[in-house]
PDB file of N, CA and C in Angstrom:
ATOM      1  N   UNK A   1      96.268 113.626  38.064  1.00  0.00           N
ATOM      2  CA  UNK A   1      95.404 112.865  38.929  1.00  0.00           C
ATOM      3  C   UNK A   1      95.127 111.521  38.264  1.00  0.00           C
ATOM      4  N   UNK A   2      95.252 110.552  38.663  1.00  0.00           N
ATOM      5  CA  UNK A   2      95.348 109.153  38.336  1.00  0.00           C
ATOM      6  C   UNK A   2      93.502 108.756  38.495  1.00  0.00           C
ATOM      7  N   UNK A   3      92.907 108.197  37.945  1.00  0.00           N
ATOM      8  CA  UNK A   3      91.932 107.428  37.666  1.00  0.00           C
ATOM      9  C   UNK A   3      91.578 107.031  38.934  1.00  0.00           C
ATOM     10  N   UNK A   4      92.025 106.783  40.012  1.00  0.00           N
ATOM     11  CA  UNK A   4      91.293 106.390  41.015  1.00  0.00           C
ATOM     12  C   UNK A   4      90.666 107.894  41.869  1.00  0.00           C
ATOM     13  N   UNK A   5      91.467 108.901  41.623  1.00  0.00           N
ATOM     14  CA  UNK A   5      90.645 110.024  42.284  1.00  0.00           C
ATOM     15  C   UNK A   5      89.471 110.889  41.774  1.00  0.00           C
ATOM     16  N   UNK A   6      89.368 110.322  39.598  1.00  0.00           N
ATOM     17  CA  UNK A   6      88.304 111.440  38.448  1.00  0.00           C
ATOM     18  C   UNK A   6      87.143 110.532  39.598  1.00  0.00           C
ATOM     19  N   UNK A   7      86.539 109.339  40.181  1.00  0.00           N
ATOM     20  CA  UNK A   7      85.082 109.111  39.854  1.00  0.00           C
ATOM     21  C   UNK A   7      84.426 109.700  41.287  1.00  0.00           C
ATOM     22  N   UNK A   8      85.659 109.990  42.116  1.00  0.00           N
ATOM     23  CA  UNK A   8      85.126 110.205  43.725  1.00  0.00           C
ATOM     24  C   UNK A   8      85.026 111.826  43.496  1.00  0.00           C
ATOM     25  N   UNK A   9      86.129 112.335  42.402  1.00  0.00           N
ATOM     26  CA  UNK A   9      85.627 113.845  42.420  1.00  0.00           C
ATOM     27  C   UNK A   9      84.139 113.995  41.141  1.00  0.00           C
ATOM     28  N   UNK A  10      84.315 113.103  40.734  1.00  0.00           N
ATOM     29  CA  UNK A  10      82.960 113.624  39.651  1.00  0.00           C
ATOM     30  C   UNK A  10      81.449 113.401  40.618  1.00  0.00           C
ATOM     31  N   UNK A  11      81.888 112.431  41.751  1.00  0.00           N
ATOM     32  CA  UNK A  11      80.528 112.609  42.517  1.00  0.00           C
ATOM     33  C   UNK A  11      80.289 113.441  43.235  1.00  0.00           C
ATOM     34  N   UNK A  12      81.694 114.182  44.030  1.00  0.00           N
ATOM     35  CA  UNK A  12      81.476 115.443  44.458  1.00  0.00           C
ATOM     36  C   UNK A  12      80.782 116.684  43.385  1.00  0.00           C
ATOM     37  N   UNK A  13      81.442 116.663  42.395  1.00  0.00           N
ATOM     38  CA  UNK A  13      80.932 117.873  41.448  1.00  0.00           C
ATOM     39  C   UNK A  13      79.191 117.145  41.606  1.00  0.00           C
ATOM     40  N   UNK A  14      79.114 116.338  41.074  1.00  0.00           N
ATOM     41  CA  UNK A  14      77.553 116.066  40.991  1.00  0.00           C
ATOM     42  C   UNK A  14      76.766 116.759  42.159  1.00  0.00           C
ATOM     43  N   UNK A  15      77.199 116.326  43.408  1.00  0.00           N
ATOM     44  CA  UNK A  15      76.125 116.668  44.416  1.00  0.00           C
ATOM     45  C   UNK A  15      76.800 118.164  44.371  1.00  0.00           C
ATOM     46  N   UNK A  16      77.421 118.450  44.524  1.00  0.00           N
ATOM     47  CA  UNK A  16      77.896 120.210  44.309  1.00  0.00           C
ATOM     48  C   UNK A  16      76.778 121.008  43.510  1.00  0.00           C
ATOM     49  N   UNK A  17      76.538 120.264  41.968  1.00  0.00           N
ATOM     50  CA  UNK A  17      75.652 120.893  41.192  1.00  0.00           C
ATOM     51  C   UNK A  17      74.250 120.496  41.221  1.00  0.00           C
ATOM     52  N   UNK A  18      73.551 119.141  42.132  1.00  0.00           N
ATOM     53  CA  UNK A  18      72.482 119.059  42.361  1.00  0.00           C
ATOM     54  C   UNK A  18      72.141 120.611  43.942  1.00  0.00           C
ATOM     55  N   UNK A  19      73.210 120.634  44.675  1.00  0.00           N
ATOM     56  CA  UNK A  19      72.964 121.462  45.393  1.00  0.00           C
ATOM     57  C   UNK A  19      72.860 122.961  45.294  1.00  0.00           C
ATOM     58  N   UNK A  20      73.446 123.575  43.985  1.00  0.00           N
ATOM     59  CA  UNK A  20      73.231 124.236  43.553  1.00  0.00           C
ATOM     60  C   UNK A  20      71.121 124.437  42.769  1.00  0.00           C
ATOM     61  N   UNK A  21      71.193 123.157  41.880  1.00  0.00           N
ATOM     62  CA  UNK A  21      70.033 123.287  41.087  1.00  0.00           C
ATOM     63  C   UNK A  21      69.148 123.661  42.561  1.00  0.00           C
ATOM     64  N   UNK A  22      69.057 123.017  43.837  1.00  0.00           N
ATOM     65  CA  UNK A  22      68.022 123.223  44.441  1.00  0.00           C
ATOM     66  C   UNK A  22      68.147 124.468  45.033  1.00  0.00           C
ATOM     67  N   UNK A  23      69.713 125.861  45.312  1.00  0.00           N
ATOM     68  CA  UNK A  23      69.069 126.865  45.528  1.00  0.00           C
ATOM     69  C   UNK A  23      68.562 127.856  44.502  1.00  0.00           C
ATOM     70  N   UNK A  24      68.875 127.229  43.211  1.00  0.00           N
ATOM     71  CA  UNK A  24      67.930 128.040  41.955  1.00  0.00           C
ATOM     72  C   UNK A  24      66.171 127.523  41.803  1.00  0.00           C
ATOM     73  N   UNK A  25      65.916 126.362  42.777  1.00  0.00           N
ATOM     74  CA  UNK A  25      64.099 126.226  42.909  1.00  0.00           C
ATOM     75  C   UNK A  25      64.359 125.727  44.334  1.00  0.00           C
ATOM     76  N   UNK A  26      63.361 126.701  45.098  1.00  0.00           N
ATOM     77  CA  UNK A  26      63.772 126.840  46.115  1.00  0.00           C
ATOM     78  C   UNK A  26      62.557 125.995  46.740  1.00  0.00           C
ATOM     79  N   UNK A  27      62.431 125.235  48.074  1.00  0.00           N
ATOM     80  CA  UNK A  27      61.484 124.538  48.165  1.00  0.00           C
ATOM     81  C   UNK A  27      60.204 124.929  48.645  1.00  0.00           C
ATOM     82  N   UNK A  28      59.064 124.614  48.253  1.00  0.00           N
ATOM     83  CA  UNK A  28      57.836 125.367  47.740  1.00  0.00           C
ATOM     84  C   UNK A  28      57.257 125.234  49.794  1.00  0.00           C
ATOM     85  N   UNK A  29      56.822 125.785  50.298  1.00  0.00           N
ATOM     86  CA  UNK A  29      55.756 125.585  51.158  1.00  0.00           C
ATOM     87  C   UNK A  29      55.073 124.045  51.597  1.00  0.00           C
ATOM     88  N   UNK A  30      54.655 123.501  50.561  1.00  0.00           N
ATOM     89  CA  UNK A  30      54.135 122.148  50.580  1.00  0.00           C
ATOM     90  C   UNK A  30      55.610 120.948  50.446  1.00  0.00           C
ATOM     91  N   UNK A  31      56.578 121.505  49.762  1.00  0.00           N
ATOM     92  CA  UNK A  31      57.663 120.308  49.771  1.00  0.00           C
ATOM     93  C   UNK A  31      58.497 120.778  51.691  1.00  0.00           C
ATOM     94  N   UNK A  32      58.139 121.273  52.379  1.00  0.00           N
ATOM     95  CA  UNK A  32      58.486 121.796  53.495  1.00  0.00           C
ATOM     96  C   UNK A  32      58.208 121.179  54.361  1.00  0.00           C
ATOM     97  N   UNK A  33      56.465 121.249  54.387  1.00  0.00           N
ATOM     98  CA  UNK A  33      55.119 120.845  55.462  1.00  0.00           C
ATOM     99  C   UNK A  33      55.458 118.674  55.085  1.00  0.00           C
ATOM    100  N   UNK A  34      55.716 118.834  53.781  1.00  0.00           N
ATOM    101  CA  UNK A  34      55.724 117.115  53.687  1.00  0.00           C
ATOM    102  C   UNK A  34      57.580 116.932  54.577  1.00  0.00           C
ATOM    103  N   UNK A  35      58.350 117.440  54.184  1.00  0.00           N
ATOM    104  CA  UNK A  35      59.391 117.190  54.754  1.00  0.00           C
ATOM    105  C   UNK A  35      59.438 117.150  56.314  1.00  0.00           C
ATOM    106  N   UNK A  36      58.705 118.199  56.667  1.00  0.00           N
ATOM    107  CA  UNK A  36      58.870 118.101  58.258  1.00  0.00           C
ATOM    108  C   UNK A  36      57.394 117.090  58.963  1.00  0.00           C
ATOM    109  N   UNK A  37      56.739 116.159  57.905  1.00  0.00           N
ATOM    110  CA  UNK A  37      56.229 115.629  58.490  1.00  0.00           C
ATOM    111  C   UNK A  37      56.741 114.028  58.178  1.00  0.00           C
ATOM    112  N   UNK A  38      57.193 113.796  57.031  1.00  0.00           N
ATOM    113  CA  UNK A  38      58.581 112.984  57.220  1.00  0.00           C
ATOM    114  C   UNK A  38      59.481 112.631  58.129  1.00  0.00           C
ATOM    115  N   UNK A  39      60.184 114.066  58.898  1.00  0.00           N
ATOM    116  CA  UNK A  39      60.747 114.208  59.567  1.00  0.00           C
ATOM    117  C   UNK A  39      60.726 113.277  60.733  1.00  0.00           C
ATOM    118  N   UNK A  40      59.018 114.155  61.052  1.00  0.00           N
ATOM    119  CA  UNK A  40      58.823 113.705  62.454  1.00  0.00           C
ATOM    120  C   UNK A  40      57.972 112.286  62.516  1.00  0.00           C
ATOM    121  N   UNK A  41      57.575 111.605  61.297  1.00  0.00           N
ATOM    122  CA  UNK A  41      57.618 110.131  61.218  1.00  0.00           C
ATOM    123  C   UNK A  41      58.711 109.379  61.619  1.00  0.00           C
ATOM    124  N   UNK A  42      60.031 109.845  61.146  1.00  0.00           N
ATOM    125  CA  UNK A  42      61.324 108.885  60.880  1.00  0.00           C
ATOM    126  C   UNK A  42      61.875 108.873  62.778  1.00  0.00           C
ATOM    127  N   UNK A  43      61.661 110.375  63.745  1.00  0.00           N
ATOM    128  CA  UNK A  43      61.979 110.193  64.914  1.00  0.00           C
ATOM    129  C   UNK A  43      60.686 109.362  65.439  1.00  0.00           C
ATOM    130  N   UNK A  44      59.673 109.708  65.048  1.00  0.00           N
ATOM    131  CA  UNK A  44      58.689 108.884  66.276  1.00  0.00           C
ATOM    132  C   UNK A  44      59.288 107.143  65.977  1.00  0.00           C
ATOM    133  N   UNK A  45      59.254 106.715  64.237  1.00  0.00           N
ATOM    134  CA  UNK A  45      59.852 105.224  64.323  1.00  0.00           C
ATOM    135  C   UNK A  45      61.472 104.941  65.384  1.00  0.00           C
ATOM    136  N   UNK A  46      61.925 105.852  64.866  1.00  0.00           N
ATOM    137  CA  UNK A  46      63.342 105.532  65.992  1.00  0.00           C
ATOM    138  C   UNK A  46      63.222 105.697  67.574  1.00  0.00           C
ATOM    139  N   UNK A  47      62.336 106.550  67.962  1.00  0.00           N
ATOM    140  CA  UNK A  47      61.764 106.610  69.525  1.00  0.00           C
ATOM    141  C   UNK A  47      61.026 105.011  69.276  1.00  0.00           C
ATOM    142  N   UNK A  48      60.050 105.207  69.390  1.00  0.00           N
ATOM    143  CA  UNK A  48      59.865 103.376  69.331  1.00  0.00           C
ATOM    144  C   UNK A  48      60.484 102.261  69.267  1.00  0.00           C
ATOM    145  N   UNK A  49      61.651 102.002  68.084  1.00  0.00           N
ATOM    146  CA  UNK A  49      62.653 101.263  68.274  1.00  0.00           C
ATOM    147  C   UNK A  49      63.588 101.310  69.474  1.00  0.00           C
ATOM    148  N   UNK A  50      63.607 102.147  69.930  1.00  0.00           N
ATOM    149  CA  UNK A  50      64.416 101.999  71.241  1.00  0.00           C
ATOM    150  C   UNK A  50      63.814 102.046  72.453  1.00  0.00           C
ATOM    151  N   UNK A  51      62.803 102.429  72.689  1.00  0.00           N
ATOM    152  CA  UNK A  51      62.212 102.617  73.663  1.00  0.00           C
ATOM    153  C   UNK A  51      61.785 100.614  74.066  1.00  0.00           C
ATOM    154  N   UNK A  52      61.166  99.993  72.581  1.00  0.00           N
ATOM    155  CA  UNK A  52      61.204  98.781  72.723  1.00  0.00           C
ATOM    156  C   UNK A  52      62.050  97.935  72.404  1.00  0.00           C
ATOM    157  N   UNK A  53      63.066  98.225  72.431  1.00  0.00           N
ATOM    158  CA  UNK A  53      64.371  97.179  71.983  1.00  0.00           C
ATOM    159  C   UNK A  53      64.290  96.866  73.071  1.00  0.00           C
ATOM    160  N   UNK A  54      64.863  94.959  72.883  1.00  0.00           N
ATOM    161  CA  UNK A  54      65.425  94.321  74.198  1.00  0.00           C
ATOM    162  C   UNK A  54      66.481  94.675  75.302  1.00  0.00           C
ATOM    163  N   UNK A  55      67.402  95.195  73.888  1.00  0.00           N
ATOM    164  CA  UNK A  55      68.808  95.795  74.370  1.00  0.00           C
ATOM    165  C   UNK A  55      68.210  96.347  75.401  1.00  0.00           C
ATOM    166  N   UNK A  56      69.295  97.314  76.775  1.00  0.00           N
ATOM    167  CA  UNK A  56      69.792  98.409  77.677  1.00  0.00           C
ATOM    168  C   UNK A  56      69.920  99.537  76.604  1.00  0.00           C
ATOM    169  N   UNK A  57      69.184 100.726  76.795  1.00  0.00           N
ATOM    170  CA  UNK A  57      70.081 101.494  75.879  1.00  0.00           C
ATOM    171  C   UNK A  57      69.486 102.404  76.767  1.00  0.00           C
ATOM    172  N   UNK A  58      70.511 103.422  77.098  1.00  0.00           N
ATOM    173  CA  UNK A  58      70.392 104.827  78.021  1.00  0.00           C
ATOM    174  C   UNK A  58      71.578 105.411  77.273  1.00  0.00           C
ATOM    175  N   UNK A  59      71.514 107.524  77.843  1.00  0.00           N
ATOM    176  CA  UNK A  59      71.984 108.121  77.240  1.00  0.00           C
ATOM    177  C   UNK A  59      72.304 108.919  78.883  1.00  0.00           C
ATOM    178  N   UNK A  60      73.493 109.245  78.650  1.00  0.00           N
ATOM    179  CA  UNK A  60      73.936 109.542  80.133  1.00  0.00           C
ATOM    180  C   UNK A  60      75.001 111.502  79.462  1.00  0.00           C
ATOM    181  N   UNK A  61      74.721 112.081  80.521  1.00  0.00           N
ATOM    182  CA  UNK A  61      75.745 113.483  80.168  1.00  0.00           C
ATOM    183  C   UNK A  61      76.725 113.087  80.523  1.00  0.00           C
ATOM    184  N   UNK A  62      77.949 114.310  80.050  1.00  0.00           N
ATOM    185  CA  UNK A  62      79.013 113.936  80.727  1.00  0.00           C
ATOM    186  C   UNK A  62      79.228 113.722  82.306  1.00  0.00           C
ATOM    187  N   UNK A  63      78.392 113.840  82.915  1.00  0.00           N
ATOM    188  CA  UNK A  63      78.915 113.815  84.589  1.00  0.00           C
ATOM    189  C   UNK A  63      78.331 112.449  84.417  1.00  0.00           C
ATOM    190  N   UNK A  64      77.830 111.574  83.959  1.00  0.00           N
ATOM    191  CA  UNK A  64      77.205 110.347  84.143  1.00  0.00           C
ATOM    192  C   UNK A  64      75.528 110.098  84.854  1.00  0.00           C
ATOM    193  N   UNK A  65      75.094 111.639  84.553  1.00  0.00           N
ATOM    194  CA  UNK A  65      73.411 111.417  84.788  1.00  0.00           C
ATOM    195  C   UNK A  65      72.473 110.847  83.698  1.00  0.00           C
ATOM    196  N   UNK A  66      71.462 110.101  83.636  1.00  0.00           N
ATOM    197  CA  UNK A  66      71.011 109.637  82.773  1.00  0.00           C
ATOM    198  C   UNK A  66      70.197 110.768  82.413  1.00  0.00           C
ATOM    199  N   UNK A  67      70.078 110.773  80.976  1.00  0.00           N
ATOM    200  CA  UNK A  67      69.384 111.291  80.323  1.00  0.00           C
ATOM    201  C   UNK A  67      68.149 111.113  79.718  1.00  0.00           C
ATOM    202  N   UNK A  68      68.196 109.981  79.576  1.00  0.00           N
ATOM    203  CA  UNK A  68      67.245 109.164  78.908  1.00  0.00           C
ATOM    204  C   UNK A  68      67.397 107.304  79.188  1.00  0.00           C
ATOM    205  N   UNK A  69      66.242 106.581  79.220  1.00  0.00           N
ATOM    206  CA  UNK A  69      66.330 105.197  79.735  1.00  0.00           C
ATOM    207  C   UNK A  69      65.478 104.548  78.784  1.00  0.00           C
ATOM    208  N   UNK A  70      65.832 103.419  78.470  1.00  0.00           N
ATOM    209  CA  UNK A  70      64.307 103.022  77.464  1.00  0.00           C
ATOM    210  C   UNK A  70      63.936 101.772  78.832  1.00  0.00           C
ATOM    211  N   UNK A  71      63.073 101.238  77.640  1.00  0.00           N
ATOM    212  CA  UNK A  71      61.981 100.142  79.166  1.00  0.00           C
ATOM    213  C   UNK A  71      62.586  99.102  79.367  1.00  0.00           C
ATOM    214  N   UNK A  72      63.963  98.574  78.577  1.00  0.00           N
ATOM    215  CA  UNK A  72      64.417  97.309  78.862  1.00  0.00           C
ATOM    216  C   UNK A  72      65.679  97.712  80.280  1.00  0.00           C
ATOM    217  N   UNK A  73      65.459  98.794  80.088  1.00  0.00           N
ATOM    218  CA  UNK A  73      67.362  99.598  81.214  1.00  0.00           C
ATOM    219  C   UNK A  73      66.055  99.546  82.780  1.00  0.00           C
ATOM    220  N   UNK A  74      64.837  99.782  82.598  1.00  0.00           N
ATOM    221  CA  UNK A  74      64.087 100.520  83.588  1.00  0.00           C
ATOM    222  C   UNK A  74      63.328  98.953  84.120  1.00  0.00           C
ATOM    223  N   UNK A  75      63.044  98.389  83.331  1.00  0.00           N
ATOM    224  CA  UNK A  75      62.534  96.973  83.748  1.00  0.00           C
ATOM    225  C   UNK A  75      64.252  96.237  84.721  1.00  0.00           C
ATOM    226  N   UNK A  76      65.102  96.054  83.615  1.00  0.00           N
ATOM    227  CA  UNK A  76      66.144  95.455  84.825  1.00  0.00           C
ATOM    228  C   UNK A  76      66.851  96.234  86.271  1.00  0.00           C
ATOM    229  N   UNK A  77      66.549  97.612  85.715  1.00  0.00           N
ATOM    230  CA  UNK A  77      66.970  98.680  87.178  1.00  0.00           C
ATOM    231  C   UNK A  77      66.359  98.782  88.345  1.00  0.00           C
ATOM    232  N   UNK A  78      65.075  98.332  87.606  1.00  0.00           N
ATOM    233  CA  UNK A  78      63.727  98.351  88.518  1.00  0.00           C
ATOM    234  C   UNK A  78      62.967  99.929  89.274  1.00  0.00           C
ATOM    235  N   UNK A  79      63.522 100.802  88.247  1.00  0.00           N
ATOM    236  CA  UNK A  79      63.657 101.814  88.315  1.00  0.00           C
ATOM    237  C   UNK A  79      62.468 102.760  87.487  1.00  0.00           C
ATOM    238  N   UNK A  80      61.593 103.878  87.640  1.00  0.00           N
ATOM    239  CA  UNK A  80      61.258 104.021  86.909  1.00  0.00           C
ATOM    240  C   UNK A  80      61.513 105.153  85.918  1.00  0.00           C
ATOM    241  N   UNK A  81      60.721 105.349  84.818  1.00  0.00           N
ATOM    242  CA  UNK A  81      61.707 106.768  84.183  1.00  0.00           C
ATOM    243  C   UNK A  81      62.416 108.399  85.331  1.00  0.00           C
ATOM    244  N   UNK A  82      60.999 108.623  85.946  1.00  0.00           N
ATOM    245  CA  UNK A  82      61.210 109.519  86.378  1.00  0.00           C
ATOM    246  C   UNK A  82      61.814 109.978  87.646  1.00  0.00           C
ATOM    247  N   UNK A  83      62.024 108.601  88.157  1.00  0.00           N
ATOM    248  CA  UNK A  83      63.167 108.104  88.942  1.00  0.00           C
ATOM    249  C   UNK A  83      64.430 107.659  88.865  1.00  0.00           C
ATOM    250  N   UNK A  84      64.808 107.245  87.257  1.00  0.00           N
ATOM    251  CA  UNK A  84      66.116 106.995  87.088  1.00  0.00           C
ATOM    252  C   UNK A  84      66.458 108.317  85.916  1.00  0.00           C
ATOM    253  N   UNK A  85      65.603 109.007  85.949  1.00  0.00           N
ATOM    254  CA  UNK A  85      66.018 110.227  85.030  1.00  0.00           C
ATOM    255  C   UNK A  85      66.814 111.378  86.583  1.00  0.00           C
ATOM    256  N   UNK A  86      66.612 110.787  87.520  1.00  0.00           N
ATOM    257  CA  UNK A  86      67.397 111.696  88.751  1.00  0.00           C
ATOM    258  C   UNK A  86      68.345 110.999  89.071  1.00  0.00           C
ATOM    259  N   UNK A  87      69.034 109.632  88.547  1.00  0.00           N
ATOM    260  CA  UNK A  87      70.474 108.995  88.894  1.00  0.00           C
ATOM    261  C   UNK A  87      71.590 109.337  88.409  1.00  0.00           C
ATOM    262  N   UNK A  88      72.501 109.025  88.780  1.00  0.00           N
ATOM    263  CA  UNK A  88      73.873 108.748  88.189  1.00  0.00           C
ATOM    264  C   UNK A  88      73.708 107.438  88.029  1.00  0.00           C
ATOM    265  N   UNK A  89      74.621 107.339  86.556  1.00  0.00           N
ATOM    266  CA  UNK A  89      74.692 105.563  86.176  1.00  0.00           C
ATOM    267  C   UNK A  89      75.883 105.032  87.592  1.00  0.00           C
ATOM    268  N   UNK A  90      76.645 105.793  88.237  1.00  0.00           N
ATOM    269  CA  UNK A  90      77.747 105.157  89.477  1.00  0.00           C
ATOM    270  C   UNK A  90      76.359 104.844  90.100  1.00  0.00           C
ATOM    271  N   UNK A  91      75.202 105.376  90.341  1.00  0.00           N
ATOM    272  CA  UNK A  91      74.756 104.733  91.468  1.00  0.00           C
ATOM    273  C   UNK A  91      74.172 103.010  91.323  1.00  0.00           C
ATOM    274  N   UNK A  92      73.840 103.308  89.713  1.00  0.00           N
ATOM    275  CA  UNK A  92      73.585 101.435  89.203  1.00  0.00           C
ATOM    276  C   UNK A  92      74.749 100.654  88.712  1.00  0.00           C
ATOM    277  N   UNK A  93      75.641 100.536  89.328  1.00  0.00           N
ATOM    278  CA  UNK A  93      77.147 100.316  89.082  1.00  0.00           C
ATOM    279  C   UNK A  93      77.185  99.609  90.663  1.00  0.00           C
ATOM    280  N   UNK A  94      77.567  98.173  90.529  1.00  0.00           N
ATOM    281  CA  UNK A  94      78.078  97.404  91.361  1.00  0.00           C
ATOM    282  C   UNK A  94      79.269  97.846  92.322  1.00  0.00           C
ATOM    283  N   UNK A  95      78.773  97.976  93.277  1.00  0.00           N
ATOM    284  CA  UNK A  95      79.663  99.006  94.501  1.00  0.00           C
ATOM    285  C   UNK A  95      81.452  98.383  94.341  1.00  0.00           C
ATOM    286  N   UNK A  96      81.534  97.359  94.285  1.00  0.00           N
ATOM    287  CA  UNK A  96      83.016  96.262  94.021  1.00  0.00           C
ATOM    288  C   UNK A  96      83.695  96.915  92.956  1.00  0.00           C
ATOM    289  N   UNK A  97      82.446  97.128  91.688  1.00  0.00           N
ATOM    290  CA  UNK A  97      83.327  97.679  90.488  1.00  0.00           C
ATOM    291  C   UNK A  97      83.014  99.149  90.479  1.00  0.00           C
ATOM    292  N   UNK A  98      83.390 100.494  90.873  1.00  0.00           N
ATOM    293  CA  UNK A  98      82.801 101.163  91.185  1.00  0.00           C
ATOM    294  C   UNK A  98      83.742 102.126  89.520  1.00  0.00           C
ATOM    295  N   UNK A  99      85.004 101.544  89.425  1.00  0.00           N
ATOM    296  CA  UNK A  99      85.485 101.939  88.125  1.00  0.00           C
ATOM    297  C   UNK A  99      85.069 101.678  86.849  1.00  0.00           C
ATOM    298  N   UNK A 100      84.127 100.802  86.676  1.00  0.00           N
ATOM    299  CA  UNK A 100      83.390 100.958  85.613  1.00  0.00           C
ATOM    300  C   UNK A 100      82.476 101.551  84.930  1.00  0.00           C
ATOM    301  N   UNK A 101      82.151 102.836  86.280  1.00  0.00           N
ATOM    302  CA  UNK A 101      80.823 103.709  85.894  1.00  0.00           C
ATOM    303  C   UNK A 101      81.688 105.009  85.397  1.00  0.00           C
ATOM    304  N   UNK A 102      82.883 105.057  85.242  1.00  0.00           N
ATOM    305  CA  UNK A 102      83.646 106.303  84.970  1.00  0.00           C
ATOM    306  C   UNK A 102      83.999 105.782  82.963  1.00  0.00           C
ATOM    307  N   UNK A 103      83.457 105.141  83.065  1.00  0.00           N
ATOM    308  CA  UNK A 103      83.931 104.425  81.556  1.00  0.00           C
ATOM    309  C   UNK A 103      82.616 104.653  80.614  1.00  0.00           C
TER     310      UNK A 103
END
């Protein structure tokens, strides 16, 4: 093995054996309760960031129903959540280009 592959495997071994050390101390009750309130800090900041980004940002299933809309998609749709949470993105799709809502 040539020198360019020892430093990418010595970082694997590393996290290999940090992952080990942590199932020999296993995490206490309180390193748990702080983690999952971490957790749910880091989604509420990312719900916020998108919800107020300028951007359009929606999340559509595969059939093309929205899933989710933040306020900049619902301000230009003119739409509101719980009204464009019952669309298909074909229906906010310019009738001319009607192939672009399959994309």
């Amino acid at each position: 093995m040539g020198s360019g592959g020892v430093l990418p495997q010595l970082s694997l071994w590393q996290r290999d054996l940090e992952r080990l050390g942590e199932l020999n101390h296993p995490a206490t009750p309180r390193d748990t309760k702080e983690d999952e309130r971490s957790l749910r800090a880091s989604e509420q900041m990312y719900r916020e960031m998108v919800e107020n980004a300028t951007d359009l940002i929606y999340v559509t299933d595969l059939q093309g129903n929205f899933t989710s809309i933040n306020r900049a998609a619902r301000r230009i749709s003119g739409y509101g959540r719980a009204e464009a949470l019952k669309m298909n993105i074909a229906q906010l799709v310019a009738s001319d280009h009607p192939e672009s809502a399959s994309r």
